[in-house]
PDB file of N, CA and C in Angstrom:
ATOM      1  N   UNK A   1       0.861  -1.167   0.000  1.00  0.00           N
ATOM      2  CA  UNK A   1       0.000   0.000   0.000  1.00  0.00           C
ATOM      3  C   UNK A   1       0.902   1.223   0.000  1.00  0.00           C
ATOM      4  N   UNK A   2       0.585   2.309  -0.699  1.00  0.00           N
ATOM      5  CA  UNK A   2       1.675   3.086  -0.825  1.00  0.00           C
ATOM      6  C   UNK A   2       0.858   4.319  -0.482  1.00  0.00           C
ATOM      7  N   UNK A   3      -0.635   4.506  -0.154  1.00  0.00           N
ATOM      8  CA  UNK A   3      -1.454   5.800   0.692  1.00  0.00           C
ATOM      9  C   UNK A   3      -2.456   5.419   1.409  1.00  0.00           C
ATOM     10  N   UNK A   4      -2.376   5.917   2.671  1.00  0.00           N
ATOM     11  CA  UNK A   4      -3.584   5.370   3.367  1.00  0.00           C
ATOM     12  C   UNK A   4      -4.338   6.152   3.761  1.00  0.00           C
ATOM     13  N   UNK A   5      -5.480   6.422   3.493  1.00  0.00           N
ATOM     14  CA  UNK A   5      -6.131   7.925   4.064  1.00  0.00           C
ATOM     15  C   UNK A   5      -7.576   6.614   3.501  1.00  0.00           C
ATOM     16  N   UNK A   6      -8.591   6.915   4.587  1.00  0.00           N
ATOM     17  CA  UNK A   6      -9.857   6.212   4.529  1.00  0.00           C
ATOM     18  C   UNK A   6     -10.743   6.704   3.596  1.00  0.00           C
ATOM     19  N   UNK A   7     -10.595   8.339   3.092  1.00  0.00           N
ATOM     20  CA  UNK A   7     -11.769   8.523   2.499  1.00  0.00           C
ATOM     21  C   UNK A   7     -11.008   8.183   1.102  1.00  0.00           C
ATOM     22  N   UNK A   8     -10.023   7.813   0.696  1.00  0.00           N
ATOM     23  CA  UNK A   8      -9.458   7.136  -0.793  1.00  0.00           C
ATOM     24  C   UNK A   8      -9.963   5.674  -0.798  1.00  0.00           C
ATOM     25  N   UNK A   9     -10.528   5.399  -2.540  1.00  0.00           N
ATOM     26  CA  UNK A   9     -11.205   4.065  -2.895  1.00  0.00           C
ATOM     27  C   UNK A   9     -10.072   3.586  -2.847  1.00  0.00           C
ATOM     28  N   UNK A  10     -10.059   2.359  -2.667  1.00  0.00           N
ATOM     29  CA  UNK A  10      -8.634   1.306  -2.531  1.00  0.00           C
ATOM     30  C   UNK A  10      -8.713   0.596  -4.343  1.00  0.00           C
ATOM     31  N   UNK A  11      -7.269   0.668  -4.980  1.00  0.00           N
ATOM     32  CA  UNK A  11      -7.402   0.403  -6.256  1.00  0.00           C
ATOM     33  C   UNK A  11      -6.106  -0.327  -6.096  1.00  0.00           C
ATOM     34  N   UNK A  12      -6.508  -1.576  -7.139  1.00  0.00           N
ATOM     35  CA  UNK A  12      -5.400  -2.455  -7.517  1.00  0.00           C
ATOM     36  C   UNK A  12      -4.514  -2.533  -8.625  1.00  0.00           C
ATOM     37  N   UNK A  13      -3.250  -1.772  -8.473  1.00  0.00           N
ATOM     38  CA  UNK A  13      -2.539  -1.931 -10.124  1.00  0.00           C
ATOM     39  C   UNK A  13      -1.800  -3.324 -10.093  1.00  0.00           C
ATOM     40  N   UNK A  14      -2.193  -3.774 -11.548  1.00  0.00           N
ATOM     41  CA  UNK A  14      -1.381  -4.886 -12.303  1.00  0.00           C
ATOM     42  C   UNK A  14      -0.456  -4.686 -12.714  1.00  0.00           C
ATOM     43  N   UNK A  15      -0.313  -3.717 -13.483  1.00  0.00           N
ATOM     44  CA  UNK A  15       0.300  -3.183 -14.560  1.00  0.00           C
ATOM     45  C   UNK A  15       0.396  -1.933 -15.094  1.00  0.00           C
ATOM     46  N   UNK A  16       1.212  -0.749 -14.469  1.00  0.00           N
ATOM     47  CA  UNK A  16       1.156   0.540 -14.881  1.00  0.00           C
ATOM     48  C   UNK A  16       1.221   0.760 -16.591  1.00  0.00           C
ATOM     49  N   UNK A  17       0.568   1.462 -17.280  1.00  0.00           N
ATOM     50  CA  UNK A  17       0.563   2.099 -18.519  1.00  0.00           C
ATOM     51  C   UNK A  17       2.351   2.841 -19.061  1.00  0.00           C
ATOM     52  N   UNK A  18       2.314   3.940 -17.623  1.00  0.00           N
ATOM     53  CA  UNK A  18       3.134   4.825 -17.776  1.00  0.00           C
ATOM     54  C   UNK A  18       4.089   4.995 -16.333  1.00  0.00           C
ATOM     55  N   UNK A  19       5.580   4.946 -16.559  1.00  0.00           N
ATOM     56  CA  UNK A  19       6.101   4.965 -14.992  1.00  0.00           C
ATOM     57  C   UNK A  19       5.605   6.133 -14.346  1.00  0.00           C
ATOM     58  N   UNK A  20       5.018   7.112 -14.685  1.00  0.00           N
ATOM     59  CA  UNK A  20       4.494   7.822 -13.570  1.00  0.00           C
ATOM     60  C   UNK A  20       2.865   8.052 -13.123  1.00  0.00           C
ATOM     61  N   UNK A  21       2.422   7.141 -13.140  1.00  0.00           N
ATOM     62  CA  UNK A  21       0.892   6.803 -13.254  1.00  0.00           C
ATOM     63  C   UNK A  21       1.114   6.138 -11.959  1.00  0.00           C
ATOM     64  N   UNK A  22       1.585   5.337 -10.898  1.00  0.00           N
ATOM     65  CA  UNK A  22       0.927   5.011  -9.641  1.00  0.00           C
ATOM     66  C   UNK A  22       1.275   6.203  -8.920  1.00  0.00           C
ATOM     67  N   UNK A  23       2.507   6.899  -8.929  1.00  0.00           N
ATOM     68  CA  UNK A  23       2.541   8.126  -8.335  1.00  0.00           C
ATOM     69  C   UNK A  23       0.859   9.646  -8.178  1.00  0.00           C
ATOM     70  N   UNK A  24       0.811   9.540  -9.120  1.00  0.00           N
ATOM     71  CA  UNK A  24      -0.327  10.375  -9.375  1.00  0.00           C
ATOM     72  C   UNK A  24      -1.610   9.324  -8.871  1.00  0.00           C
ATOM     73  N   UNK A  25      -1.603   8.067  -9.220  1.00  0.00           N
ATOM     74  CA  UNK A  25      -2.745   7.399  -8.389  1.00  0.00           C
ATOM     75  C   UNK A  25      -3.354   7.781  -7.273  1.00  0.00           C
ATOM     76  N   UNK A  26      -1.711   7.952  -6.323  1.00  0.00           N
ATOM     77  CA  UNK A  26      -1.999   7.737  -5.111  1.00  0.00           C
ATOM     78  C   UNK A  26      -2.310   9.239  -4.392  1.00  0.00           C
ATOM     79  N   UNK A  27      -2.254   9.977  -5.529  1.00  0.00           N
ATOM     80  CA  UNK A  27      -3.105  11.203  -4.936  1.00  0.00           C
ATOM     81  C   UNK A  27      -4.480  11.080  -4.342  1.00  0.00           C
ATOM     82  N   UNK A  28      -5.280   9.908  -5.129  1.00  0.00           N
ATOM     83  CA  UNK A  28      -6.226  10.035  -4.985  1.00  0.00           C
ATOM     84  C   UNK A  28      -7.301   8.897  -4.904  1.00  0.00           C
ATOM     85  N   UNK A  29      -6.171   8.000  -4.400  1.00  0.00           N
ATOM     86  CA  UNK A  29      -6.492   6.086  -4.184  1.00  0.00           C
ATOM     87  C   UNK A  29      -5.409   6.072  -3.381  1.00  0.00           C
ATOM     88  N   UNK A  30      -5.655   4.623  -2.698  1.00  0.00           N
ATOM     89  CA  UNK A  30      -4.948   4.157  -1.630  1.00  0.00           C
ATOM     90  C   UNK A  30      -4.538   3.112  -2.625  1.00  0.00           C
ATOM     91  N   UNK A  31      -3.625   3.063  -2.817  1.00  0.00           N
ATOM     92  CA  UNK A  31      -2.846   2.056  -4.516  1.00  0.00           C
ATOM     93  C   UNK A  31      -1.833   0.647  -3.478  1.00  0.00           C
ATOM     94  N   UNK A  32      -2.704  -0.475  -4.130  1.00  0.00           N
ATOM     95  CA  UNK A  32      -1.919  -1.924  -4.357  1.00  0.00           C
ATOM     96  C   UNK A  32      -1.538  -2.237  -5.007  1.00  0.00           C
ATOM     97  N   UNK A  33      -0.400  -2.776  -4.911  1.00  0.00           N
ATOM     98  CA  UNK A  33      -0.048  -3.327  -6.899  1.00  0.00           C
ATOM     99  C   UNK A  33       0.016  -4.833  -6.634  1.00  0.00           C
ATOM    100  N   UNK A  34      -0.012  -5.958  -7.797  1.00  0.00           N
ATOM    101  CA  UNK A  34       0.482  -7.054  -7.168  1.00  0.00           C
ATOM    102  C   UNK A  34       0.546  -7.509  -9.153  1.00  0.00           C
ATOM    103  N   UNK A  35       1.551  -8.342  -8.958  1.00  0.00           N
ATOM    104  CA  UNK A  35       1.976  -9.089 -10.542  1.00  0.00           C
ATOM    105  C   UNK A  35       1.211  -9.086 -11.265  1.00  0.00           C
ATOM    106  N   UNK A  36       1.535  -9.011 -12.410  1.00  0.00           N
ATOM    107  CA  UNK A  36       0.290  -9.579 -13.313  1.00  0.00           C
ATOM    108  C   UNK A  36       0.086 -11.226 -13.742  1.00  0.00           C
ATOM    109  N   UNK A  37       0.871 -11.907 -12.888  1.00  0.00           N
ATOM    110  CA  UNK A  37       0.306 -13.039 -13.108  1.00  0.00           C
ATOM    111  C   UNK A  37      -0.528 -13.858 -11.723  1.00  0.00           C
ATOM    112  N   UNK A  38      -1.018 -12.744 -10.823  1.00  0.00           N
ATOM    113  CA  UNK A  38      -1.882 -13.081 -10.392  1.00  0.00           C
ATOM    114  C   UNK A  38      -2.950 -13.718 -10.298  1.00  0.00           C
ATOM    115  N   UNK A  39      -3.275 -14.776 -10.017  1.00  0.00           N
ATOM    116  CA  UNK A  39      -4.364 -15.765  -9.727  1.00  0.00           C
ATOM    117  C   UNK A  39      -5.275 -15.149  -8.808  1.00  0.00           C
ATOM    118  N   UNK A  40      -4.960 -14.462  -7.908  1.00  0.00           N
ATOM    119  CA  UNK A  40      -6.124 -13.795  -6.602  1.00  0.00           C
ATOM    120  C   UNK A  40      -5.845 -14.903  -5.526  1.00  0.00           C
ATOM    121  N   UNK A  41      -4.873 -15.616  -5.516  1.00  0.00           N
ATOM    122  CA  UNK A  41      -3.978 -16.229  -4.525  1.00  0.00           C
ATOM    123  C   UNK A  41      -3.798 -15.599  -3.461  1.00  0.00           C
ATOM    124  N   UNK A  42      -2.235 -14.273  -4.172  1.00  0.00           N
ATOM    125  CA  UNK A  42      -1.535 -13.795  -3.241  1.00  0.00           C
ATOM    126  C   UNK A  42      -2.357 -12.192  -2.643  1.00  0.00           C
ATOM    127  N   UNK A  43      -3.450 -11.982  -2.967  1.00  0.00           N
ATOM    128  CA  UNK A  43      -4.394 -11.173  -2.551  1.00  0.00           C
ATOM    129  C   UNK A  43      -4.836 -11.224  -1.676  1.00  0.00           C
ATOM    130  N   UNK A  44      -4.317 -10.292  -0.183  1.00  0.00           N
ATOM    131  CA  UNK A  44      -4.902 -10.964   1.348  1.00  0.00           C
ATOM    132  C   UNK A  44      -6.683 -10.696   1.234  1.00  0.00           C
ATOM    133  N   UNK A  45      -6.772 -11.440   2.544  1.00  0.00           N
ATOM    134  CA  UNK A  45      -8.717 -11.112   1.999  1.00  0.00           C
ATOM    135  C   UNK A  45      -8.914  -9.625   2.307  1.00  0.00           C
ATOM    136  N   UNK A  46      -7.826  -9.541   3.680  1.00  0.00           N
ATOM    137  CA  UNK A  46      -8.146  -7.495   3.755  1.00  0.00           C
ATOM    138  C   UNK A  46      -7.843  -6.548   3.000  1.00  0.00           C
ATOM    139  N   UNK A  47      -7.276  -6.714   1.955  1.00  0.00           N
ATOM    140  CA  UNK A  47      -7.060  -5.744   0.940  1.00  0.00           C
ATOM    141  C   UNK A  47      -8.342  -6.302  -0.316  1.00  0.00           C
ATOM    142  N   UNK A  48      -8.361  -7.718  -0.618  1.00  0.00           N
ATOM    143  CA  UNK A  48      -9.611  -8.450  -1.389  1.00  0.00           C
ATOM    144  C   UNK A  48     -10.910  -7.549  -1.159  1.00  0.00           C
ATOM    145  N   UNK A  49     -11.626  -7.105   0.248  1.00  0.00           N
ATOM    146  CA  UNK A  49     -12.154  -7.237   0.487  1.00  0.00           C
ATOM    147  C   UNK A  49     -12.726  -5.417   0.360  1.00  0.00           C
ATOM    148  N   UNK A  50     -11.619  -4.574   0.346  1.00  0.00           N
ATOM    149  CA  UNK A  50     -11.877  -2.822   0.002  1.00  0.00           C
ATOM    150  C   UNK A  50     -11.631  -2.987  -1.186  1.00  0.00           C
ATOM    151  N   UNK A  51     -10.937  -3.777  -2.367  1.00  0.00           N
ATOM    152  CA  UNK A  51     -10.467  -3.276  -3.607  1.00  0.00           C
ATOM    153  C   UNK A  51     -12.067  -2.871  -4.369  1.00  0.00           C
ATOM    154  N   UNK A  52     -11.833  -1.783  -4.993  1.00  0.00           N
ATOM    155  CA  UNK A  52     -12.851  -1.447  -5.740  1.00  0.00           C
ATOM    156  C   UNK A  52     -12.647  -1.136  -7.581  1.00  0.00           C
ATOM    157  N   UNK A  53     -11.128  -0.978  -7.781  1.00  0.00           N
ATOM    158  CA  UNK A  53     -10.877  -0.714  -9.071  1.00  0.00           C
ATOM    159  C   UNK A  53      -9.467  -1.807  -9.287  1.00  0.00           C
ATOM    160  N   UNK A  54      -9.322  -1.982 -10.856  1.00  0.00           N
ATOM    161  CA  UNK A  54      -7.980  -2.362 -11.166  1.00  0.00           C
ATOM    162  C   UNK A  54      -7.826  -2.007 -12.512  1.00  0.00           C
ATOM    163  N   UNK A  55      -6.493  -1.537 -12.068  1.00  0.00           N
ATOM    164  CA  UNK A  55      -5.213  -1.257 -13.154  1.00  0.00           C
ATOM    165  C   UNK A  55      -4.845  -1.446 -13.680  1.00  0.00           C
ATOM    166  N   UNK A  56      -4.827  -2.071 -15.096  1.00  0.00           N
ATOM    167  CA  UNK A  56      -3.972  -2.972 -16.211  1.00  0.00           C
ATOM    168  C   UNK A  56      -3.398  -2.497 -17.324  1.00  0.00           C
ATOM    169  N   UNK A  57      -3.113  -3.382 -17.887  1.00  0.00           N
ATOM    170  CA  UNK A  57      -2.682  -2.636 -19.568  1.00  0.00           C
ATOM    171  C   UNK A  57      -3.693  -4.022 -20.013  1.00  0.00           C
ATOM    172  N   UNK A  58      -3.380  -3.698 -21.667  1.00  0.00           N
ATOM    173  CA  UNK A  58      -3.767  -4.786 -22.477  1.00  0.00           C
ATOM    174  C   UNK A  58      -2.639  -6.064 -22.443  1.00  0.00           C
ATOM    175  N   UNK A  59      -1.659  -5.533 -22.544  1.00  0.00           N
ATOM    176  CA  UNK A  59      -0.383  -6.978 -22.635  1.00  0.00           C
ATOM    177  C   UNK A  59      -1.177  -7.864 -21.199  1.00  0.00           C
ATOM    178  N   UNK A  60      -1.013  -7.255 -19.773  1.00  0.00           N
ATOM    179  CA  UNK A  60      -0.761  -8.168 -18.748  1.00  0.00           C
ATOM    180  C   UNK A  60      -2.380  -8.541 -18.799  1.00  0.00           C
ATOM    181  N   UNK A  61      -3.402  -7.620 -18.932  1.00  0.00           N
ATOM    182  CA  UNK A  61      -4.529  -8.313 -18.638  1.00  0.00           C
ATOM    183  C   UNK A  61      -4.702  -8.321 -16.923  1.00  0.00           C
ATOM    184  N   UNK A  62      -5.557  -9.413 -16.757  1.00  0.00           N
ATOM    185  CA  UNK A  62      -6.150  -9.874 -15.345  1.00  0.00           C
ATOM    186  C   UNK A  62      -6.599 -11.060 -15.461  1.00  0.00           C
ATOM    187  N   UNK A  63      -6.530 -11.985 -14.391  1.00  0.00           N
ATOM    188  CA  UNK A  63      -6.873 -13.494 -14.554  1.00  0.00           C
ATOM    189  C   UNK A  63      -7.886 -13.650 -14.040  1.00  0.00           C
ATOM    190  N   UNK A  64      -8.532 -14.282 -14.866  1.00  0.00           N
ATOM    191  CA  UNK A  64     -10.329 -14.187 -13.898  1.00  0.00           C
ATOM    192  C   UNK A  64      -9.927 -14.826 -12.259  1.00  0.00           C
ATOM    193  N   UNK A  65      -9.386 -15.377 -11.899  1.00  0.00           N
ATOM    194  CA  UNK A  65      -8.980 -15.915 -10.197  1.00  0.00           C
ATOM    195  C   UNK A  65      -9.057 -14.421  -9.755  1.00  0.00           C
ATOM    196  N   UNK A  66      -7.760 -13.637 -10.466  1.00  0.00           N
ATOM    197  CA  UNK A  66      -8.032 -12.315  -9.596  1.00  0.00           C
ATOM    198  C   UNK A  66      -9.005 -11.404 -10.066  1.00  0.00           C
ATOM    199  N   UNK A  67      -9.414 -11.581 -10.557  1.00  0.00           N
ATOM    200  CA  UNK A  67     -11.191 -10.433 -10.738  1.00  0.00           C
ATOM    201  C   UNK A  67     -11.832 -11.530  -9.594  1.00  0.00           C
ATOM    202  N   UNK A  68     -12.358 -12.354 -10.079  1.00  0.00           N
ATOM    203  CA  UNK A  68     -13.143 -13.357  -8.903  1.00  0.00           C
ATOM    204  C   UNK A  68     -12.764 -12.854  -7.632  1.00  0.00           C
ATOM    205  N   UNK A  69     -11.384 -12.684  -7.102  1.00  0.00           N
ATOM    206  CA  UNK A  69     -11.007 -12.629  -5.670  1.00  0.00           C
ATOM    207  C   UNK A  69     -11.370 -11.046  -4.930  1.00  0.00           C
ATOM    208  N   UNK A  70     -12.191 -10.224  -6.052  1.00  0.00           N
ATOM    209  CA  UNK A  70     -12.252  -8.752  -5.707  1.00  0.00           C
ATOM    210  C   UNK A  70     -13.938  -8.994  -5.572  1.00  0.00           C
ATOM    211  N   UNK A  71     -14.308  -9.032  -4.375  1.00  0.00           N
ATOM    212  CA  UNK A  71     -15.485  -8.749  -4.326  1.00  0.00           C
ATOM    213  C   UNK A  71     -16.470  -7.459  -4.326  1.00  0.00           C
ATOM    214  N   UNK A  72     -15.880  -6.356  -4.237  1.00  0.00           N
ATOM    215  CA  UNK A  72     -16.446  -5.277  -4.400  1.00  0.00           C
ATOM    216  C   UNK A  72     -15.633  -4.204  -5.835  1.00  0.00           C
ATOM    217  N   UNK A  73     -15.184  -5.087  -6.332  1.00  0.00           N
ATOM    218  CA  UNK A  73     -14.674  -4.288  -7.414  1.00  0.00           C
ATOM    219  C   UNK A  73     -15.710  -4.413  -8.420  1.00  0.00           C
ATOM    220  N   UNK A  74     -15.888  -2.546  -8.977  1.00  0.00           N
ATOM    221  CA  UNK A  74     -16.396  -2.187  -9.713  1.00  0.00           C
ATOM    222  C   UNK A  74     -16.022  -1.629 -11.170  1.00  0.00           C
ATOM    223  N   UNK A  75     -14.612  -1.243 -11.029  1.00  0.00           N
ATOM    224  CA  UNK A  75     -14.179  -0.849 -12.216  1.00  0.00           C
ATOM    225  C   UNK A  75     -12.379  -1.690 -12.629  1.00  0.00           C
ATOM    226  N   UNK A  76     -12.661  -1.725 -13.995  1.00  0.00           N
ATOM    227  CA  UNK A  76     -11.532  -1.996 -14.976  1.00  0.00           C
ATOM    228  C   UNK A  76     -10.967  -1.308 -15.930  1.00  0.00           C
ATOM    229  N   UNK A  77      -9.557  -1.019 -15.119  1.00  0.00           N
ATOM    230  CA  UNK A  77      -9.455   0.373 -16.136  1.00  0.00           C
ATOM    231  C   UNK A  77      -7.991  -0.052 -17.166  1.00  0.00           C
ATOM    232  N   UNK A  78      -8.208  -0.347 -18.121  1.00  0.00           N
ATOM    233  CA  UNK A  78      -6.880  -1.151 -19.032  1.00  0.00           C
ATOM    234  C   UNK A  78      -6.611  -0.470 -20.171  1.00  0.00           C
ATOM    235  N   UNK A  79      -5.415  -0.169 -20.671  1.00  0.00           N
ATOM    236  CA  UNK A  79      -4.609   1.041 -21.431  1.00  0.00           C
ATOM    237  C   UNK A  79      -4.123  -0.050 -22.509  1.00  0.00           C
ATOM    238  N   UNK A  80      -3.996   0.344 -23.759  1.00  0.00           N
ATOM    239  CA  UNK A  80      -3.797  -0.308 -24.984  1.00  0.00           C
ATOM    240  C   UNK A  80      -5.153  -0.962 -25.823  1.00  0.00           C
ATOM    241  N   UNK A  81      -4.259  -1.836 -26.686  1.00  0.00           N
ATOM    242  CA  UNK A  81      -5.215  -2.355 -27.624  1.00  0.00           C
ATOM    243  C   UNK A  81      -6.297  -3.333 -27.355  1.00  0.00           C
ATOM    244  N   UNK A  82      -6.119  -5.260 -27.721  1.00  0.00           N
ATOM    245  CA  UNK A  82      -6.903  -5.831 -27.182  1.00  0.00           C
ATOM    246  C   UNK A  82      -6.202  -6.723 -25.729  1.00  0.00           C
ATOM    247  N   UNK A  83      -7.649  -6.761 -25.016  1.00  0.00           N
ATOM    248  CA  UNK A  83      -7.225  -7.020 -23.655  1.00  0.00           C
ATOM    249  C   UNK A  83      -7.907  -8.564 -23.436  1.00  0.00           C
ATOM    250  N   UNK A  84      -6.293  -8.970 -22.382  1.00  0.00           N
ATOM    251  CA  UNK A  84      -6.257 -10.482 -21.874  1.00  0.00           C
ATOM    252  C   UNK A  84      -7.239 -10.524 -20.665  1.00  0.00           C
ATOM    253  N   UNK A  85      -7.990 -11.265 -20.954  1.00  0.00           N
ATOM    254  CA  UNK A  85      -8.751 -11.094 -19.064  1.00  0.00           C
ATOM    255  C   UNK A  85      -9.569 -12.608 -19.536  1.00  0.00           C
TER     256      UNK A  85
END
């Protein structure tokens, strides 16, 4: 976790677009990152359990394990062409 302030939605990056895109995230999200070859394994349930957005590109995608493992996630936000998910 790289900001913690309660009234920020908690968002999960996979995969930054641009190296300075989690910086500016975390203006305004409480920012997780975790691999992109995530299964929703290594996703504790207390972070599982606030995530509300995730972060991708088109290359890394998201593995349905880790969409499945986000129960209150509402948004998918993925940069490039066609996307792996």
């Amino acid at each position: 976790m790289t900001h913690s302030d309660a009234e920020c939605p908690d968002i999960l990056v996979v995969s930054a677009a641009t190296p300075g895109l989690v910086p500016r995230l975390t203006q305004r999200f409480t920012v997780h990152e975790a691999a992109p070859e995530n299964d929703g394994s290594d996703v504790s349930a207390l972070i599982a359990g606030r995530v509300r957005g995730l972060v991708t590109t088109s290359k890394a995608g998201a593995t349905g394990g880790l969409i499945g493992a986000l129960p209150r996630l509402e948004v998918i936000s993925v940069s490039g062409g066609h996307v792996h998910m």
